[in-house]
Each structure stands twice: as C-alpha cells, then as structure tokens.
Protein backbone atom coordinates (compact mmCIF):
# COMPACT_ATOMS: atom_id res chain seq x y z
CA UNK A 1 75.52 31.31 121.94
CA UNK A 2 78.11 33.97 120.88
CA UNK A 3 81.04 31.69 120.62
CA UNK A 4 78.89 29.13 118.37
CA UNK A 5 77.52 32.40 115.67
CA UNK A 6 81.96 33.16 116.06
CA UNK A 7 82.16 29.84 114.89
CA UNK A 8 80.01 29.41 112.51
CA UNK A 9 80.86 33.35 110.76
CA UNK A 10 84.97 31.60 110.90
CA UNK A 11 83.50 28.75 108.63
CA UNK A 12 81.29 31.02 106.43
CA UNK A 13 84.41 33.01 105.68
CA UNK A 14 86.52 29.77 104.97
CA UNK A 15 83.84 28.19 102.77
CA UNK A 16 83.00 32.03 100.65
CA UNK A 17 87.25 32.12 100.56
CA UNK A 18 87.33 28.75 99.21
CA UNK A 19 84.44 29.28 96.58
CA UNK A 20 85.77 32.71 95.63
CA UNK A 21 89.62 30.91 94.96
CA UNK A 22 88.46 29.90 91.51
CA UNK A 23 86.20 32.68 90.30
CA UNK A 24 85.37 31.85 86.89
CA UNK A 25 84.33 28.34 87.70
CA UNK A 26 81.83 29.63 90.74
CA UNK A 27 80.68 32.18 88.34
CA UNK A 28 79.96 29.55 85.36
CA UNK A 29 78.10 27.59 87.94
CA UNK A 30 76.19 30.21 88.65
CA UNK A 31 75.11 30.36 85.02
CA UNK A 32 74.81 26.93 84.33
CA UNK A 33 72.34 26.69 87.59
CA UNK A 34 69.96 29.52 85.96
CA UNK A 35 70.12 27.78 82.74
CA UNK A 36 69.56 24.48 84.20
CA UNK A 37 66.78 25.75 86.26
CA UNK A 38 65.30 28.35 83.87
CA UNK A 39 64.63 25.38 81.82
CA UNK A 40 62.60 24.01 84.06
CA UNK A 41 60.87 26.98 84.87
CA UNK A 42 60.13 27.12 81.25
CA UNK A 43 58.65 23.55 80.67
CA UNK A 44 56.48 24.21 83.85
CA UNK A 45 55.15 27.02 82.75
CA UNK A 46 54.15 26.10 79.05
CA UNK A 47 52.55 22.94 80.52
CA UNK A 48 50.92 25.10 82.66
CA UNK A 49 49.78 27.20 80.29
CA UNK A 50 48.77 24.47 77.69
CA UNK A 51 46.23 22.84 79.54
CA UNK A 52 44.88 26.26 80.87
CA UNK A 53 44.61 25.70 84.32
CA UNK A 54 46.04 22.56 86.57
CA UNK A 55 43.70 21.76 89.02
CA UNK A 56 42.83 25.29 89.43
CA UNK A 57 45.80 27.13 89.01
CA UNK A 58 47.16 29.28 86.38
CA UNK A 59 50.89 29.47 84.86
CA UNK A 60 51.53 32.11 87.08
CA UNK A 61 49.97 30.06 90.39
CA UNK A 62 52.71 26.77 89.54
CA UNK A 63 55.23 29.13 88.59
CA UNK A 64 54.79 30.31 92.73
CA UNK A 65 54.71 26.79 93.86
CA UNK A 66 58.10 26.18 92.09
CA UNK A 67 60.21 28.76 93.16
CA UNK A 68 58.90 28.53 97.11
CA UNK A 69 60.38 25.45 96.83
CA UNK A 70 63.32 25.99 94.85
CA UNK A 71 63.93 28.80 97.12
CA UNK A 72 63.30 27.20 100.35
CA UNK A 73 65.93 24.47 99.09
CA UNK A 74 68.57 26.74 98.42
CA UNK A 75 68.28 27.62 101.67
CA UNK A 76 68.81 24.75 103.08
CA UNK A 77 70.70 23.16 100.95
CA UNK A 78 73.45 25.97 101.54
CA UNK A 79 73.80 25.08 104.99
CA UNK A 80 72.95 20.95 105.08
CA UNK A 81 73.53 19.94 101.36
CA UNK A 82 77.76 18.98 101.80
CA UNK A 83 77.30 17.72 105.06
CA UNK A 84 74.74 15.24 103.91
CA UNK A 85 76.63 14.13 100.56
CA UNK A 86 80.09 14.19 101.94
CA UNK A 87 79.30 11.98 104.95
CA UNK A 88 79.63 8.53 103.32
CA UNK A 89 82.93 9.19 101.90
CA UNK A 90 84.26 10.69 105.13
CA UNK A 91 83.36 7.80 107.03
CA UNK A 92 84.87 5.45 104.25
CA UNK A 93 87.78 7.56 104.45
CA UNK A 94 87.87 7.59 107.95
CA UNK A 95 87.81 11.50 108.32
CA UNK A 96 84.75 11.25 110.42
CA UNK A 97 86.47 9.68 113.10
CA UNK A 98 87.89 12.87 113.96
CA UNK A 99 84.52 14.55 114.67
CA UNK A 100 84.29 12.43 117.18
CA UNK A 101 86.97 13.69 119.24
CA UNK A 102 86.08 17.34 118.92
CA UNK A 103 85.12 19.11 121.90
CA UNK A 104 82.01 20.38 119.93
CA UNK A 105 79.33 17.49 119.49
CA UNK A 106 79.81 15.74 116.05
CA UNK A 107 76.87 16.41 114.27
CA UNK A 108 77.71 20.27 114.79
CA UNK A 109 81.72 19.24 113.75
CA UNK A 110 80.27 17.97 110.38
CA UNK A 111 78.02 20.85 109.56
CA UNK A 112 80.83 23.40 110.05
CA UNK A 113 83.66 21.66 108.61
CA UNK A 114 81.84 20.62 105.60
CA UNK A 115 80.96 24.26 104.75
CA UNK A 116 78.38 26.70 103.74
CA UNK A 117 77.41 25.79 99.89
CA UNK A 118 78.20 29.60 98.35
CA UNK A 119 76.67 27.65 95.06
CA UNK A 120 73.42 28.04 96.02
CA UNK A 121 72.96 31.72 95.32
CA UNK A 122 72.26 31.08 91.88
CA UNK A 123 69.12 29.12 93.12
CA UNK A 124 67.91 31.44 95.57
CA UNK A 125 68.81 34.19 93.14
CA UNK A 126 66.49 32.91 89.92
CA UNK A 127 63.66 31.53 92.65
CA UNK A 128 63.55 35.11 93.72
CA UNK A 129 63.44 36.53 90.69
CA UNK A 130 60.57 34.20 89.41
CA UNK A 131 58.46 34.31 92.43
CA UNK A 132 58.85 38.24 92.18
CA UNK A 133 57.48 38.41 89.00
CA UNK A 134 54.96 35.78 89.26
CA UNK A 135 53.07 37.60 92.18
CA UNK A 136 53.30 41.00 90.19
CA UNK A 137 51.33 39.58 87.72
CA UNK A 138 49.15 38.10 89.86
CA UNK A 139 48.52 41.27 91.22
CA UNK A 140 49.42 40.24 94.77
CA UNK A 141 49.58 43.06 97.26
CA UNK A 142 52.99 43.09 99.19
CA UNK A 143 51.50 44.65 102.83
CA UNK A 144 53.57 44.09 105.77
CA UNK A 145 51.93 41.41 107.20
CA UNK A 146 52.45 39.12 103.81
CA UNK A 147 55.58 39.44 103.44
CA UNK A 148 56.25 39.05 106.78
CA UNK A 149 53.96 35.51 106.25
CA UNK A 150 55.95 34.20 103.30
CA UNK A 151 59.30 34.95 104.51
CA UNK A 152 58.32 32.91 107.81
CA UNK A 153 56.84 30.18 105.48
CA UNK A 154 60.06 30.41 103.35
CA UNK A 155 61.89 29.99 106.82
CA UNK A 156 59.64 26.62 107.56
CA UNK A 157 60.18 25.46 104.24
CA UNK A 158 63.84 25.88 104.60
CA UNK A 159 63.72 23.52 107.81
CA UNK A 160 62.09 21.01 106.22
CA UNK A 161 64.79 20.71 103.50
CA UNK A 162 67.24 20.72 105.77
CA UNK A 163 65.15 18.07 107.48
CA UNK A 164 65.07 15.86 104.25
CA UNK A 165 69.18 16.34 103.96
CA UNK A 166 69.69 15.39 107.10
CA UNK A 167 67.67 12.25 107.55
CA UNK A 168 69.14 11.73 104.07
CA UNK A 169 72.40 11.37 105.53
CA UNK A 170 71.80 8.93 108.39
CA UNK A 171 71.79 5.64 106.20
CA UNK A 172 75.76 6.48 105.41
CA UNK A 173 76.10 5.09 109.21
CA UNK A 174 74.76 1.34 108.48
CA UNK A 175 75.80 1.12 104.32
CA UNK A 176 78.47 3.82 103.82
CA UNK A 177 76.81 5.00 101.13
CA UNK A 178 73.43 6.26 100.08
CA UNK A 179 69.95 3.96 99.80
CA UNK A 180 68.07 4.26 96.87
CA UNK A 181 64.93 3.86 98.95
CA UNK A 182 65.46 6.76 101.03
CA UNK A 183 66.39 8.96 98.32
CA UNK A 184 63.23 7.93 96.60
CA UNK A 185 61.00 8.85 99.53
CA UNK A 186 63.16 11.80 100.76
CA UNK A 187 63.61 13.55 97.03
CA UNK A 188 61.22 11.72 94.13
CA UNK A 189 58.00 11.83 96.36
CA UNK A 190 58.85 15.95 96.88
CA UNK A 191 58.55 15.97 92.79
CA UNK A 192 54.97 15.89 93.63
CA UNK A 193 54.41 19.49 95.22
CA UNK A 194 55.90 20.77 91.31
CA UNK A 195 51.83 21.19 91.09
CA UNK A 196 48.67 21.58 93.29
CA UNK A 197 48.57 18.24 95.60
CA UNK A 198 44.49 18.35 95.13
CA UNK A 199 45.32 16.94 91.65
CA UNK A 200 46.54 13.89 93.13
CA UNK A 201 44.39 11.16 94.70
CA UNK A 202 44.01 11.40 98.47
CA UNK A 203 46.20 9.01 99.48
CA UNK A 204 49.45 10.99 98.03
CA UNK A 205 47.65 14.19 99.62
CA UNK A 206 47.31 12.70 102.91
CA UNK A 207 51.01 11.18 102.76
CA UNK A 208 52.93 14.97 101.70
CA UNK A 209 50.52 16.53 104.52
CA UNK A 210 50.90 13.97 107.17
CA UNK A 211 53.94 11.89 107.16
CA UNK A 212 56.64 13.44 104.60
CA UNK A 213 55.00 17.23 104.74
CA UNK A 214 56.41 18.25 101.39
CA UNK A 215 53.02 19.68 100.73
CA UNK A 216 54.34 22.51 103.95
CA UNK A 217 56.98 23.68 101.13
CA UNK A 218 54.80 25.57 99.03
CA UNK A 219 51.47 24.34 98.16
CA UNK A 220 49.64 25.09 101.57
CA UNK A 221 51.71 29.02 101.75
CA UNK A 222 50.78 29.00 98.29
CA UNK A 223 47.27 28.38 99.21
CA UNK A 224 46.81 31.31 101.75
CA UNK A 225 49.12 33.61 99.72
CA UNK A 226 46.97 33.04 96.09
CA UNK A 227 43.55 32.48 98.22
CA UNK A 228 43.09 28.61 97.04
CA UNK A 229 41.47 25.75 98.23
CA UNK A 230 43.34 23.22 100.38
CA UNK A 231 42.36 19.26 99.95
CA UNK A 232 38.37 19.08 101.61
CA UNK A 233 37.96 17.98 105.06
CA UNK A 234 41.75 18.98 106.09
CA UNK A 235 42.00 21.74 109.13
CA UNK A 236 42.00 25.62 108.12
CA UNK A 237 44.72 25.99 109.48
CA UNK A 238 47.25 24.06 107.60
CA UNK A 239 48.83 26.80 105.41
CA UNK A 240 49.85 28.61 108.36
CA UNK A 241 51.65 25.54 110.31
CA UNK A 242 54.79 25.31 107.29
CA UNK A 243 57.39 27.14 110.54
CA UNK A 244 56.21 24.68 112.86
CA UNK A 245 56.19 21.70 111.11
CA UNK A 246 59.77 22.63 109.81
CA UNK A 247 61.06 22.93 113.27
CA UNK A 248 59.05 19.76 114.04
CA UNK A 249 61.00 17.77 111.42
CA UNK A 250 64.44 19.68 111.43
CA UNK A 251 64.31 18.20 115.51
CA UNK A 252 63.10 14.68 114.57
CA UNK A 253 65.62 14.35 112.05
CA UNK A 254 68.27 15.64 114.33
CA UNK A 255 67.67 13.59 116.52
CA UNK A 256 67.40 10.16 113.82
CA UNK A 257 70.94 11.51 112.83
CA UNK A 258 72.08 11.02 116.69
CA UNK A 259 70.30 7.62 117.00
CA UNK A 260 72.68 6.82 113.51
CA UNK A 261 75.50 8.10 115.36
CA UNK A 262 74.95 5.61 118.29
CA UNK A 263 75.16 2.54 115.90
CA UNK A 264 78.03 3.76 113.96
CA UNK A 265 81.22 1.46 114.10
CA UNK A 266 84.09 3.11 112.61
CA UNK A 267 85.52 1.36 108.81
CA UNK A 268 89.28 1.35 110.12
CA UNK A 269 90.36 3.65 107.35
C-alpha cells in the first residue's frame, strides 16, 4: 500500500507540473469553467424560482441538488475523467499496448499515466461555494455529525462518477471509439437528478434508484440533509446507502473494464 500512494503522489506531481507549465491558460480555464457553470447555476435557479417550488423544493433546495453533483463529479472526474477519454485514441495509437507490459496491472497503468485532471478545481471550487451558500440560507445547521454525513455522501457520489467514467470507457475495447448509446445512458439519463426525481413518473424513479443510481448523487443526501420526501413505497433507508452503492458500482465497473480488457485485440499501430 505505501509504494502504490508513492506512486500515485509521483503522478500527482507530474500532472499539477504539467498543468502549472502554462499558467495563464489553466487559470483562464478556471474562469471559463465558473462562467460556464455559473450560467447554469443561474438558469436553474430562476426556473426554480419562477414556478415557485418544483415538486416541492425551493430555489435554494435545486440549487443543493446541483452542486452535490457537480461537486461529486469533479471529484471524480479529476481522477477517472482522462483515463476514460484518452483510451480510444491510445489504443488507436497503439500506446495502450504498453500498459500491458507494465509490471503494475493495466487498468492501474492507465489511471496513473493519464493523470490527475488539476482542471477540475474550478468545479469543485464554484460547487462549494454554491452549496455553502445555499444551506446558509436554508438555515441548515452544520453539527458534526452532518457534515460528517454529506462529506461521506459526497465521497459515494464521487464513486459513482467515477463508476459512470469508467464503464464509459470500456466500449473503446470493441469500437475504438465512444458509443453514442452508452454515453446517452451513462451521461443524458444523469441530466435527470438536475431536479427532484419524484417529479418524474415512476418508471425513471425506479430506473436512477435501481439500475443507473444517479438518484444516490444528490437527490436521496439531499433528501435527509433538507428533510424531504423520497419516492412512496421506497425503503427509509435509501438516502443513507449513496457510500455503498458508490463502492458497489465503482467495483462492478472495475471489474466490466477487466472483462473489456480480456476481449481487447490490439489495432497494430
């Protein structure tokens, strides 16, 4: 365990060297990103705040679904988000050949060599800053034990991303490339948790609870946190599960990026 956190720190410090070469461009991403996502904080919130209430919750209620997930992304995303991308065009290139010949197994190879993603500070850093707020004016009370609860949820979350890159990923070993169909399943259907899922007919509730658990990335945390009511009939118990779940489906989708790996013939390249 101590030589893989020495060689994962080695890669941190190449990736944060790499990112910190050009300055002003990581800095004007930075920017961009809180413009880019500030807008959309903005457009969720005056919806929000148009029609009153959205199936219950307030401006201030969406605005805390949005930025668990945002936030929860840029964690994962920071660690998974160049390893899923840039596997297609290293195995067109032929680059991930040479994973397989590393005396570390590939999948870790990838992950480390295709960096930590310094980018994503600007969308932890804005999430942060919005979910901050929003609980202050929802006068939530920050005890020990919640915070303690959302940063494990937050942790969850994070898996599941990380999941959803992953799994992401493992088409590039059949088509070189990505699938429109997985992207839609793995990224359009999480579009849904933007707002409460109990606005949404059952079936979509039952499918981002029980077999893509987007729903674990904020709106059932949200639901303990803000004291709300979770779809009728489903078990108490749900907006507590969002760590177990994400280790759950970081494993499973670990292990579908393995069962990739097993059919993958190499291009020649």
């Amino acid at each position: 365990m101590k030589d893989f956190w020495r060689l994962f720190s080695s890669f941190f410090r190449v990736a944060l060297r790499r990112e910190m070469a050009y300055r002003g461009t990581f800095l004007a991403g930075i920017v961009g990103q809180w413009v880019g996502y500030g807008g959309t904080f903005l457009s969720l919130y005056i919806l929000a705040t148009s029609f009153q209430q959205v199936g219950g919750w307030n401006s201030g209620e969406i605005m805390v679904l949005y930025s668990l997930s945002l936030m929860s992304y840029a964690i994962g995303a920071s660690f998974f988000f160049n390893f899923s991308t840039g596997l297609a065009r290293r195995i067109r290139s032929g680059e991930f050949d040479a994973s397989l010949m590393k005396p570390i197994h590939p999948f870790l190879h990838e992950v480390f060599s295709a960096g930590y993603n310094v980018a994503y500070i600007s969308h932890f850093s804005i999430s942060f800053v919005i979910l901050t707020v929003s609980l202050y004016q929802l006068h939530y009370k920050p005890t020990i034990w919640n915070v303690a609860y959302l940063a494990l949820m937050v942790l969850g979350a994070a898996l599941i991303q990380a999941a959803a890159l992953i799994a992401s990923s493992v088409m590039s070993f059949f088509t070189v490339g990505r699938n429109p169909i997985a992207d839609f399943l793995l990224w359009d259907m999480k579009e849904f948790t933007n707002y409460p899922i109990t606005i949404f007919p059952k079936a979509i509730q039952f499918i981002l609870t029980f077999l893509l658990p987007f729903a674990f990335l904020n709106f059932y945390p949200a639901s303990a946190l803000l004291g709300k009511a979770i779809p009728q009939g489903y078990p108490a118990i749900l907006p507590f599960l969002s760590p177990l779940v994400g280790a759950l489906v970081f494993a499973l989708s670990v292990l579908l990026w393995n069962w990739g790996l097993k059919h993958y013939k190499s291009t020649g390249s």
